[in-house]
C-alpha atoms as a PDB file:
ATOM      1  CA  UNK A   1       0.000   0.000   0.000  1.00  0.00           C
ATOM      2  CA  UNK A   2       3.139   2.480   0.639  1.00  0.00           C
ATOM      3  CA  UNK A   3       3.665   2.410  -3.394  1.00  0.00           C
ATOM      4  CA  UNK A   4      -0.066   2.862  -4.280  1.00  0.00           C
ATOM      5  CA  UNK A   5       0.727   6.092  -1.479  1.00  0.00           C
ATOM      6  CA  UNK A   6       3.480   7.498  -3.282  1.00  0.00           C
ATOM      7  CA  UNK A   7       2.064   7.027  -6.786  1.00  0.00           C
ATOM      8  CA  UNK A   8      -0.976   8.753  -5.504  1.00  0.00           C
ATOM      9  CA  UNK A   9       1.447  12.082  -3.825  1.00  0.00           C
ATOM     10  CA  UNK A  10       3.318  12.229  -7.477  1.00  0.00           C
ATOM     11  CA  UNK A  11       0.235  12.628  -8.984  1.00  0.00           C
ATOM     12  CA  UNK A  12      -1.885  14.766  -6.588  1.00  0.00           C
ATOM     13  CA  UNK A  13      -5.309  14.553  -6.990  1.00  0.00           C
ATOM     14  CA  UNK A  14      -5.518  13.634 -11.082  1.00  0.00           C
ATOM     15  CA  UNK A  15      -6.831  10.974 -10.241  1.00  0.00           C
ATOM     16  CA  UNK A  16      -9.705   8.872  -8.477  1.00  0.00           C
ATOM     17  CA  UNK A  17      -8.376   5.586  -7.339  1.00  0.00           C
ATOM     18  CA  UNK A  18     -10.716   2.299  -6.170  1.00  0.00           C
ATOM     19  CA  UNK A  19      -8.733  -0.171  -4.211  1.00  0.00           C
ATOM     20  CA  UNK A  20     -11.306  -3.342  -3.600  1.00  0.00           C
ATOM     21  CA  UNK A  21     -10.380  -5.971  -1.139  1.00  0.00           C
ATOM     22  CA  UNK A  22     -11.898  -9.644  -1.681  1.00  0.00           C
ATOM     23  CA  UNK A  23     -14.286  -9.799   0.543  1.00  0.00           C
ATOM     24  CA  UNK A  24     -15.886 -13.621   1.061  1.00  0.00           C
ATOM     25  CA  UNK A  25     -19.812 -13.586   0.827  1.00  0.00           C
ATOM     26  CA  UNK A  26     -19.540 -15.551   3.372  1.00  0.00           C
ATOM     27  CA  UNK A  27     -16.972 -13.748   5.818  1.00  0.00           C
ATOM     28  CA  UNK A  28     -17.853 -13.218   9.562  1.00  0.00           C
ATOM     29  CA  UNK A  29     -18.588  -9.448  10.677  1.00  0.00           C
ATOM     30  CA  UNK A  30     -15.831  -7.147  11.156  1.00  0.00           C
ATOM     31  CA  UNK A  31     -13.194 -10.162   8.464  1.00  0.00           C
ATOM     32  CA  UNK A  32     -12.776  -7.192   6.651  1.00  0.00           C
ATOM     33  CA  UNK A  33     -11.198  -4.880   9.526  1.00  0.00           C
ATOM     34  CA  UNK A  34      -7.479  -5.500   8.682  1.00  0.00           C
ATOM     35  CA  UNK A  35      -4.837  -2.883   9.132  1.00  0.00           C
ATOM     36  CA  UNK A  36      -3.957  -2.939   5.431  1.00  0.00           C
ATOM     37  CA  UNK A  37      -7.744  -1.816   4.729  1.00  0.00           C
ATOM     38  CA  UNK A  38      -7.533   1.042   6.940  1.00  0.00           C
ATOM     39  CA  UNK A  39      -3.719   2.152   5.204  1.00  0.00           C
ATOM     40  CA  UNK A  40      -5.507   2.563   2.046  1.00  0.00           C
ATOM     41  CA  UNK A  41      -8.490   4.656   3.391  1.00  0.00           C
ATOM     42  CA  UNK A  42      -6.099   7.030   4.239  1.00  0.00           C
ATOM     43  CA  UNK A  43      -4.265   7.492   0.914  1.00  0.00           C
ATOM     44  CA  UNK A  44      -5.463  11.088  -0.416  1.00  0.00           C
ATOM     45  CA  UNK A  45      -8.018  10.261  -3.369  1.00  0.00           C
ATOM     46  CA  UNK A  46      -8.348   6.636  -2.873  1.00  0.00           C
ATOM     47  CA  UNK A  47     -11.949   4.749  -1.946  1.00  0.00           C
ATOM     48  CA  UNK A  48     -11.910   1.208  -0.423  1.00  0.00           C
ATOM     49  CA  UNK A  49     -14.427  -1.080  -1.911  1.00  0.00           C
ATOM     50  CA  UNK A  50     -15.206  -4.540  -1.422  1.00  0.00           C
ATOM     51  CA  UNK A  51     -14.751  -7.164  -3.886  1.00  0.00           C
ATOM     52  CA  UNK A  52     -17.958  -9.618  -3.021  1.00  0.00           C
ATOM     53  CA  UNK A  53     -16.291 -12.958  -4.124  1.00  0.00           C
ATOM     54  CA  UNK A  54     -13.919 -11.640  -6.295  1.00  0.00           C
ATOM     55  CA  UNK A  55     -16.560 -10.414  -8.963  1.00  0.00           C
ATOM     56  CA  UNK A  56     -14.938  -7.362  -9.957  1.00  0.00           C
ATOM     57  CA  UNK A  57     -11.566  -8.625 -10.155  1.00  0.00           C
ATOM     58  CA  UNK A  58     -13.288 -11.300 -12.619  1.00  0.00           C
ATOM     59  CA  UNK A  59     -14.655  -8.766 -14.476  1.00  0.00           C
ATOM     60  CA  UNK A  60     -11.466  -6.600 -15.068  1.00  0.00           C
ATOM     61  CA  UNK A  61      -9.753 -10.015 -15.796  1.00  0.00           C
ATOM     62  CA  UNK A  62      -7.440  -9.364 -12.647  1.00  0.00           C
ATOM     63  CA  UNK A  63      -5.452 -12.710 -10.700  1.00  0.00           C
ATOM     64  CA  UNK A  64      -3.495 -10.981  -8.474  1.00  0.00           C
ATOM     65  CA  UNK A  65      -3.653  -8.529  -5.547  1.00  0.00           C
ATOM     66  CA  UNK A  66      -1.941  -5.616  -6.540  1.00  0.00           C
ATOM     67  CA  UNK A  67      -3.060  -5.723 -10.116  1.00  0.00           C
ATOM     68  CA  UNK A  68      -3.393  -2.365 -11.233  1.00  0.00           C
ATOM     69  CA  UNK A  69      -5.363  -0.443 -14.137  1.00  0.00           C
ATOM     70  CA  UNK A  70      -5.350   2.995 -15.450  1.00  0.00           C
ATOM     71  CA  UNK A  71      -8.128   4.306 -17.612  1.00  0.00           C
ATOM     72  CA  UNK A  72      -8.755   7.416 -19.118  1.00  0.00           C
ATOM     73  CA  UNK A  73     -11.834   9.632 -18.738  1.00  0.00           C
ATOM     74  CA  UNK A  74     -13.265   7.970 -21.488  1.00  0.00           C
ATOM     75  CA  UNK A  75     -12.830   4.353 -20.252  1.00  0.00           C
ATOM     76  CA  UNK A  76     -10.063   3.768 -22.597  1.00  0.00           C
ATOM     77  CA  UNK A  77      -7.613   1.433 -20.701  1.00  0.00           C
ATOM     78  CA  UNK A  78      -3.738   3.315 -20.406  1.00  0.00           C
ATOM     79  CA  UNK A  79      -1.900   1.242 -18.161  1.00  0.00           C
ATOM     80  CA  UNK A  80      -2.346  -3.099 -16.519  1.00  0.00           C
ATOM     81  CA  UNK A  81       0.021  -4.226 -14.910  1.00  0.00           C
ATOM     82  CA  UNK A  82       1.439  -4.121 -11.012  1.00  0.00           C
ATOM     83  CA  UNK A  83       3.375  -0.783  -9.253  1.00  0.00           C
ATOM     84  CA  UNK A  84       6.032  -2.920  -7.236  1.00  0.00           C
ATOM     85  CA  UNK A  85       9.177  -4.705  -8.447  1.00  0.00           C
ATOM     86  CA  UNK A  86       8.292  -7.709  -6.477  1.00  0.00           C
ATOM     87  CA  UNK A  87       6.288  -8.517  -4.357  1.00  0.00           C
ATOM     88  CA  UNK A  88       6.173  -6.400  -1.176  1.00  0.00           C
ATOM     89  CA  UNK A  89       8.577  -4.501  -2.539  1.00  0.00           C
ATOM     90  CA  UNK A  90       9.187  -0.755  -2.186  1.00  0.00           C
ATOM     91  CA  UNK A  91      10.674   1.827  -4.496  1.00  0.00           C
ATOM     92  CA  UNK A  92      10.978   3.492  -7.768  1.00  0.00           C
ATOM     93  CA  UNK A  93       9.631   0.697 -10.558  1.00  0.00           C
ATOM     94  CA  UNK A  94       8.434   0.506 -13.980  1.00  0.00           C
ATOM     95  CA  UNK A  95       4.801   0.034 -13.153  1.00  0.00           C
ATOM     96  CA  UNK A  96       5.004   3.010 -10.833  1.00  0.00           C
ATOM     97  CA  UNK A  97       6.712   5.092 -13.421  1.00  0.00           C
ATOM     98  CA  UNK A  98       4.323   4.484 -15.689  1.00  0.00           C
ATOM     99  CA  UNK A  99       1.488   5.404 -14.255  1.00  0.00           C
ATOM    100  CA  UNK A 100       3.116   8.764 -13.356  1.00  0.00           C
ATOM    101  CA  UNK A 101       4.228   9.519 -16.543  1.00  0.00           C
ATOM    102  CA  UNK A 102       0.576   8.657 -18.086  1.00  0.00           C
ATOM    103  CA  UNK A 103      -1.296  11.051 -15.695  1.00  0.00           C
ATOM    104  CA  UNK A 104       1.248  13.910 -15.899  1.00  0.00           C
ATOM    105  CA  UNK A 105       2.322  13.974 -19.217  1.00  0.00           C
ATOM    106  CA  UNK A 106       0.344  11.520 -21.460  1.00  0.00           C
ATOM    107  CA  UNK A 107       2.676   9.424 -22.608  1.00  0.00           C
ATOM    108  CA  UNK A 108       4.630   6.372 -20.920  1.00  0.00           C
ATOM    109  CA  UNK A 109       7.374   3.911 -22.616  1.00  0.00           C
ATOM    110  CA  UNK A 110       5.219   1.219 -20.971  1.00  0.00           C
ATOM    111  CA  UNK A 111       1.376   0.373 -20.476  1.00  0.00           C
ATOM    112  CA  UNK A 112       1.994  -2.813 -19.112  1.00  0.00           C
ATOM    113  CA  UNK A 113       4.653  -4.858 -16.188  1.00  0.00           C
ATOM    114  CA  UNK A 114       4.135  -7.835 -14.280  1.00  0.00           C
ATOM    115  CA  UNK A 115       1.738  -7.789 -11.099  1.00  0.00           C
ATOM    116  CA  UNK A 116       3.170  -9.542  -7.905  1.00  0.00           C
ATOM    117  CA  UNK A 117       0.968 -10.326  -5.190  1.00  0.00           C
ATOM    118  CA  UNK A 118      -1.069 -12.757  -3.645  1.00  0.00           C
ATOM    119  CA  UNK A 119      -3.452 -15.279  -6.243  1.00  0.00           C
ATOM    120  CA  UNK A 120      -7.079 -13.701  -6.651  1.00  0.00           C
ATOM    121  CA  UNK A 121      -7.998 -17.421  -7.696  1.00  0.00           C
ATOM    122  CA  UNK A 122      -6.241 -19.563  -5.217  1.00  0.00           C
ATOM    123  CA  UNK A 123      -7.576 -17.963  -1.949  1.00  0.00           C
ATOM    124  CA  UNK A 124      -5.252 -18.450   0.475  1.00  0.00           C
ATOM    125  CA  UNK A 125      -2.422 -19.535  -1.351  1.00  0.00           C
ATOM    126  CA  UNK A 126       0.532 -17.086  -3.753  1.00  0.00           C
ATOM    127  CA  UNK A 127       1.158 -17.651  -7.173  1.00  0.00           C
ATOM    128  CA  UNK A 128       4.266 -19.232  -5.716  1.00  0.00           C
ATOM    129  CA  UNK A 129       2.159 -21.688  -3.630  1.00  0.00           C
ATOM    130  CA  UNK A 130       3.406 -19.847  -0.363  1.00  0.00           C
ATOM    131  CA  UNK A 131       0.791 -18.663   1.887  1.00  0.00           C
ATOM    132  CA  UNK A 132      -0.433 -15.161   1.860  1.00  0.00           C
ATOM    133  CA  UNK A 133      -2.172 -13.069   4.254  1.00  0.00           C
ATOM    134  CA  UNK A 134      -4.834 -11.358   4.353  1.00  0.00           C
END
């Protein structure tokens, strides 16, 4: 959440950013209090939604936590892809560059990196097969 924070200062209110959270149907009142949910309700610009069963990340076609997507004010898709190096990683990064560079001045080398995070499909469980928390 600390790179979704600094991409969000370098770009200062250009944007409106959605973070969702999976959210089980089925999850037991207050399974969606985590610390991590309350970091990213305090990032300037940024709403936290949930994700009821995943549907939305379905529906953008996302796998991973951390996948991120950049559209335009017409809907036209600019940027998919993750804003880390690795994952859990912190610092300066293609992804992140990107998506400054295609708020502030249009244009990027890049509209796409790898996303590294925890599976979307295998609840539970990383891409890697090591466990991931929630």
């Amino acid at each position: 959440m600390a790179e979704l924070a600094q991409v969000m200062a370098r770009i200062q209110g250009k944007v409106r950013a959605y973070v969702l959270f999976y959210t089980p149907r089925s999850s037991a009142l207050g399974w969606e209090n985590t610390d991590l949910r309350r970091s990213a309700a305090q990032i300037l610009s940024v709403t936290v939604l949930s994700d009821v069963d995943g549907a939305e990340a379905r529906r953008f076609g996302a796998e991973t936590s951390g996948h991120t997507f950049l559209f335009d004010a017409d809907g036209r898709l600019l940027f998919n892809g993750g804003i880390t190096q690795s994952r859990g990683h912190s610092g300066g990064n293609a992804g992140e560059s990107a998506v400054v560079s295609l708020v502030n001045n249009h244009t990027s080398e890049r509209a796409e990196t790898f996303v590294f995070g925890c599976s979307l499909t295998n609840h539970g469980q990383t891409g890697a097969g090591l466990p991931c928390l929630k």
